[in-house]
Every structure is written in C-alpha cells, then in structure tokens.
Protein backbone atom coordinates (compact mmCIF):
# COMPACT_ATOMS: atom_id res chain seq x y z
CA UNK A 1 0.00 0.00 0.00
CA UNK A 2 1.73 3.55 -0.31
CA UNK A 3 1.16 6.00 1.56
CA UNK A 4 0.29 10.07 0.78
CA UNK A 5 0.73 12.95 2.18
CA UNK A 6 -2.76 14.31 3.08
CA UNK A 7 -3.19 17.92 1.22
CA UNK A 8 -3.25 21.35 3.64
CA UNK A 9 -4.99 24.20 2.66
CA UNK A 10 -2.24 27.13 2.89
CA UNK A 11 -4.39 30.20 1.84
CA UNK A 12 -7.54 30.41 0.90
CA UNK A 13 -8.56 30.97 -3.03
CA UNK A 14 -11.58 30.87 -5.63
CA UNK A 15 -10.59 29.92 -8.88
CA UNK A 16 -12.96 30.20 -11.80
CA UNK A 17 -14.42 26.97 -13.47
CA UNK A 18 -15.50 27.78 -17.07
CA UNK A 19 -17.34 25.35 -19.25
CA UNK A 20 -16.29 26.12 -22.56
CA UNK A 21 -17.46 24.05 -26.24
CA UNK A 22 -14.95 22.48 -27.26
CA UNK A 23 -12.18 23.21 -24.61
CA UNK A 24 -9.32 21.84 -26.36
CA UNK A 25 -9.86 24.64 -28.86
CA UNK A 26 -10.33 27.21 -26.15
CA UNK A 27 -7.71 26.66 -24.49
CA UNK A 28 -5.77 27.18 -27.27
CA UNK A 29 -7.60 30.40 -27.61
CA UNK A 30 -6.43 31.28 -23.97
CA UNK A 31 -3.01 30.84 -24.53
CA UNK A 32 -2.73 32.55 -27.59
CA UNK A 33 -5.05 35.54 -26.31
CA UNK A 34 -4.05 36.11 -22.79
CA UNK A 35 -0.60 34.23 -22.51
CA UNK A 36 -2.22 31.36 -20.44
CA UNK A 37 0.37 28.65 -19.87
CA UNK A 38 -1.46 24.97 -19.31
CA UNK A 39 0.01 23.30 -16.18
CA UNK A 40 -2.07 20.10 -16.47
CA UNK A 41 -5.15 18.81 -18.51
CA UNK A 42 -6.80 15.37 -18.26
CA UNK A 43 -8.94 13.72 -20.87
CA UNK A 44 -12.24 11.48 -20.61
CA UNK A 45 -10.60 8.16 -22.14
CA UNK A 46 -12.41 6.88 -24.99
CA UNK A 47 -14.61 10.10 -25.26
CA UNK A 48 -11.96 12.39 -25.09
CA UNK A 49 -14.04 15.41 -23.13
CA UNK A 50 -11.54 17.44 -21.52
CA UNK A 51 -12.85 16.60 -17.55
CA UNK A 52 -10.28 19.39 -16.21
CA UNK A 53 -7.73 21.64 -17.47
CA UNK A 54 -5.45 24.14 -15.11
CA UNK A 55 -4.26 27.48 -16.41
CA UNK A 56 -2.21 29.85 -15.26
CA UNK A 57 -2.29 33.90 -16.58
CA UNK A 58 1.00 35.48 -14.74
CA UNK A 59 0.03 33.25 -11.39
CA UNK A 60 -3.78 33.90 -11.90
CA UNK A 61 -5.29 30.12 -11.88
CA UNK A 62 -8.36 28.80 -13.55
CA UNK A 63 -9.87 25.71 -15.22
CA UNK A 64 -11.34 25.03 -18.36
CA UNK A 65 -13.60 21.75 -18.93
CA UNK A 66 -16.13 20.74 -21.38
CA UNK A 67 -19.47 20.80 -21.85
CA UNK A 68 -21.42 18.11 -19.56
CA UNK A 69 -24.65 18.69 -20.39
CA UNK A 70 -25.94 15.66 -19.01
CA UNK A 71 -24.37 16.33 -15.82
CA UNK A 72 -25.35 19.85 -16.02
CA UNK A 73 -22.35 21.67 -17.05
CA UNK A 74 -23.43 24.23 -19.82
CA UNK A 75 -21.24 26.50 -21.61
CA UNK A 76 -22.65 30.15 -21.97
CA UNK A 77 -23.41 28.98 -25.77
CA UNK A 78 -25.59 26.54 -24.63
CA UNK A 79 -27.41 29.38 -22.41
CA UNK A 80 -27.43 31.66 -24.25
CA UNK A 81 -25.16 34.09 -22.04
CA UNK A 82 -23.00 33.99 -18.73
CA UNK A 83 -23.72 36.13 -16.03
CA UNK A 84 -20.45 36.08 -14.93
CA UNK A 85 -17.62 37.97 -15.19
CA UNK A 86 -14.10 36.78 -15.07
CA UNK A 87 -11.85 39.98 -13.63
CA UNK A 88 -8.10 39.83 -14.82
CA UNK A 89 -5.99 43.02 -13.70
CA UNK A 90 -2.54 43.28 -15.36
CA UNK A 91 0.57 45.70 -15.81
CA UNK A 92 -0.50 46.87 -19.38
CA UNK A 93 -4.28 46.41 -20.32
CA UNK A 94 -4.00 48.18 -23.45
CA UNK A 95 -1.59 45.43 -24.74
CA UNK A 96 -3.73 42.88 -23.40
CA UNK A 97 -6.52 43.98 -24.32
CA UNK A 98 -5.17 44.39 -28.04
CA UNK A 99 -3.82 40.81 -27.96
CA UNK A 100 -7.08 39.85 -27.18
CA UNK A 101 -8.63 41.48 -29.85
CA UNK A 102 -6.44 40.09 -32.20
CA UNK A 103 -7.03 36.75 -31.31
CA UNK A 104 -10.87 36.69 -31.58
CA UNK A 105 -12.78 38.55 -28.16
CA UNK A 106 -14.90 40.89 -29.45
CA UNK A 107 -15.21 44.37 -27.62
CA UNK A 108 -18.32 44.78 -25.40
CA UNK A 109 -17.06 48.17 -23.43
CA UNK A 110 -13.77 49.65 -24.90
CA UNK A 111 -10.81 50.51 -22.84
CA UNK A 112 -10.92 53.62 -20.58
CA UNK A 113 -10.33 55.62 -17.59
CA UNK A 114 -12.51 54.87 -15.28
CA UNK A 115 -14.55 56.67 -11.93
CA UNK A 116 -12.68 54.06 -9.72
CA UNK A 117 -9.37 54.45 -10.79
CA UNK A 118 -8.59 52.04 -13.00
CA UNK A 119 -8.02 51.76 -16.93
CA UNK A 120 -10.42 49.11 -17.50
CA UNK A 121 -11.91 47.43 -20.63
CA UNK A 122 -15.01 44.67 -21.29
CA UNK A 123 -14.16 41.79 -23.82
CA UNK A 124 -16.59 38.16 -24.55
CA UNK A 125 -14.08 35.13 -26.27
CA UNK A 126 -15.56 33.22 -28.82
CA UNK A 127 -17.08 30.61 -26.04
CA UNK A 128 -19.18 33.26 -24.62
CA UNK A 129 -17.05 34.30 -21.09
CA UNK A 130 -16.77 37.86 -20.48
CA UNK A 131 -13.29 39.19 -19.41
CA UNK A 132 -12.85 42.21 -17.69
CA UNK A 133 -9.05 43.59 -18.40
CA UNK A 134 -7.76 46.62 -15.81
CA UNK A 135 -4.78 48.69 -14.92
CA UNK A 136 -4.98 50.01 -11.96
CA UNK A 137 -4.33 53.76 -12.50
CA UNK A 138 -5.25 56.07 -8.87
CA UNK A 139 -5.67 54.45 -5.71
CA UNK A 140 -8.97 56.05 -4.72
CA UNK A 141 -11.23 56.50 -1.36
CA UNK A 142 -14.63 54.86 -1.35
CA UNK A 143 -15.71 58.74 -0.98
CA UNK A 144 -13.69 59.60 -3.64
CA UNK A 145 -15.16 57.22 -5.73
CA UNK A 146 -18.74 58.38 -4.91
CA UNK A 147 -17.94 61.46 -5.70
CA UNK A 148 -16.66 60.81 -9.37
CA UNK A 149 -19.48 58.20 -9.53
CA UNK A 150 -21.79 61.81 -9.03
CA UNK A 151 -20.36 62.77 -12.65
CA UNK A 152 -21.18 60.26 -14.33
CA UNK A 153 -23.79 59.51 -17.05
CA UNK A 154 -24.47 56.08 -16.26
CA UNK A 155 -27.29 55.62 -18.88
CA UNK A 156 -24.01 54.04 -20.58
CA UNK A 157 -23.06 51.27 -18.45
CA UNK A 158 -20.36 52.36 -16.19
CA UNK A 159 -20.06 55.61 -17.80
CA UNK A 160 -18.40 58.19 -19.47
CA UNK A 161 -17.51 61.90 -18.09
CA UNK A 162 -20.97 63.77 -18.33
C-alpha cells in the first residue's frame, strides 16, 4: 500500500471553473489571447471530453472543462449568455486587451479611464465568457469614488464623463 501525504490548505482561493465548447480549442484560444500557460489537462478516455484543465495567466489560476450537459455543465453557448464575469488586472491592459482582440474577443465596453481608478476594458471570447481587463491607474477612497461616480452619465453602463 503507499502511503500520501494528506493535502493542507495554505491560503484560501476561488478559482474560476469555465465550461467552454470544445475546450481543447479554447484553451488554445487562452493561450494565444491572454498568454495562459497549461500546467495540467486530463482527458475522458475513450470520449476524449476534456474533464479538467489548469491554467495559469502570470500566477492567476483557472480551469477550463467541457461541456457536460448531461451532468449539467453548460457552456454560456448553450445558455445563451453567462452572467459572470471573469476579472483579470494586469501591468498593461492596453496590450492585453489588443492581444485579445487580435485573437478573436470581441469588444463589449472599450478601454478607458474609469470613476474608480482604474483603466479598464469589457471583452466576450468566442465561447461566450466575459473578461474584464484593468490597470490600476489612482488608488482612490470609497468617498472619492462616490464622488466621481456623481459625474457620471451612467445611462451608458459604467459611464463616461458627463
């Protein structure tokens, strides 16, 4: 019999779980789009679904899988939508976001300065996720914030300078 190690928990995370059609091809997509490097991916034998894939943007973990339909897993094609977010804050979100572009995410709210601080952008990849890119620009109050929030026309979404 051999033994293991049991696991410890050393800090706590969440790590997004996307359900993608046809998640070989998406992560493909990731890695070409945002840089994602795969650290491990395992394979249904004999169906070849992938049952769970771990990537990595610049430390930033999560993992891709397959549409299980009869298990329940949908992928935002198969819904019609996601109403989730997936929130990825880098050094440069201008080259990001370009990359992105470039490799098939289609522009939902373009890059720009926002009331909170940050440079921030809205993107949706080909399997339907939505991807939030930012740049941190001013490190603002909460008050602060309300009060450039006041300015706002936010008849547009988050808003442009009224």
């Amino acid at each position: 019999m051999t033994e293991t190690t049991p696991a410890t928990i050393t800090v706590t995370t969440l790590t997004p779980h996307i359900a993608c059609r046809n998640a070989e091809e998406a992560i493909e997509f990731y890695q070409k789009a945002f840089g994602a490097q795969l650290l491990m991916k395992m394979n249904i034998p004999g169906d070849g679904r992938v049952i769970h894939a771990d990537l990595s943007i610049d430390g930033a973990r999560f993992y891709v899988v397959d549409e299980f339909p009869e298990q329940g897993g949908k992928s935002p094609q198969a819904l019609g939508g996601s109403p989730v977010m997936l929130s990825l804050q880098v050094e440069d979100c201008d080259a990001v976001f370009a990359k992105a572009i470039e490799a098939g995410c289609t522009v939902q709210m373009p890059l720009a300065d926002m009331f909170w601080g940050d440079r921030w952008g809205l993107l949706v990849d080909p399997y339907g996720h939505s991807w939030s890119i930012s740049t941190p620009k001013q490190r603002l109050t909460a008050e602060e914030i309300r009060e450039q929030m006041s300015t706002i026309d936010m008849s547009a979404g988050c808003g442009s300078p009224a």
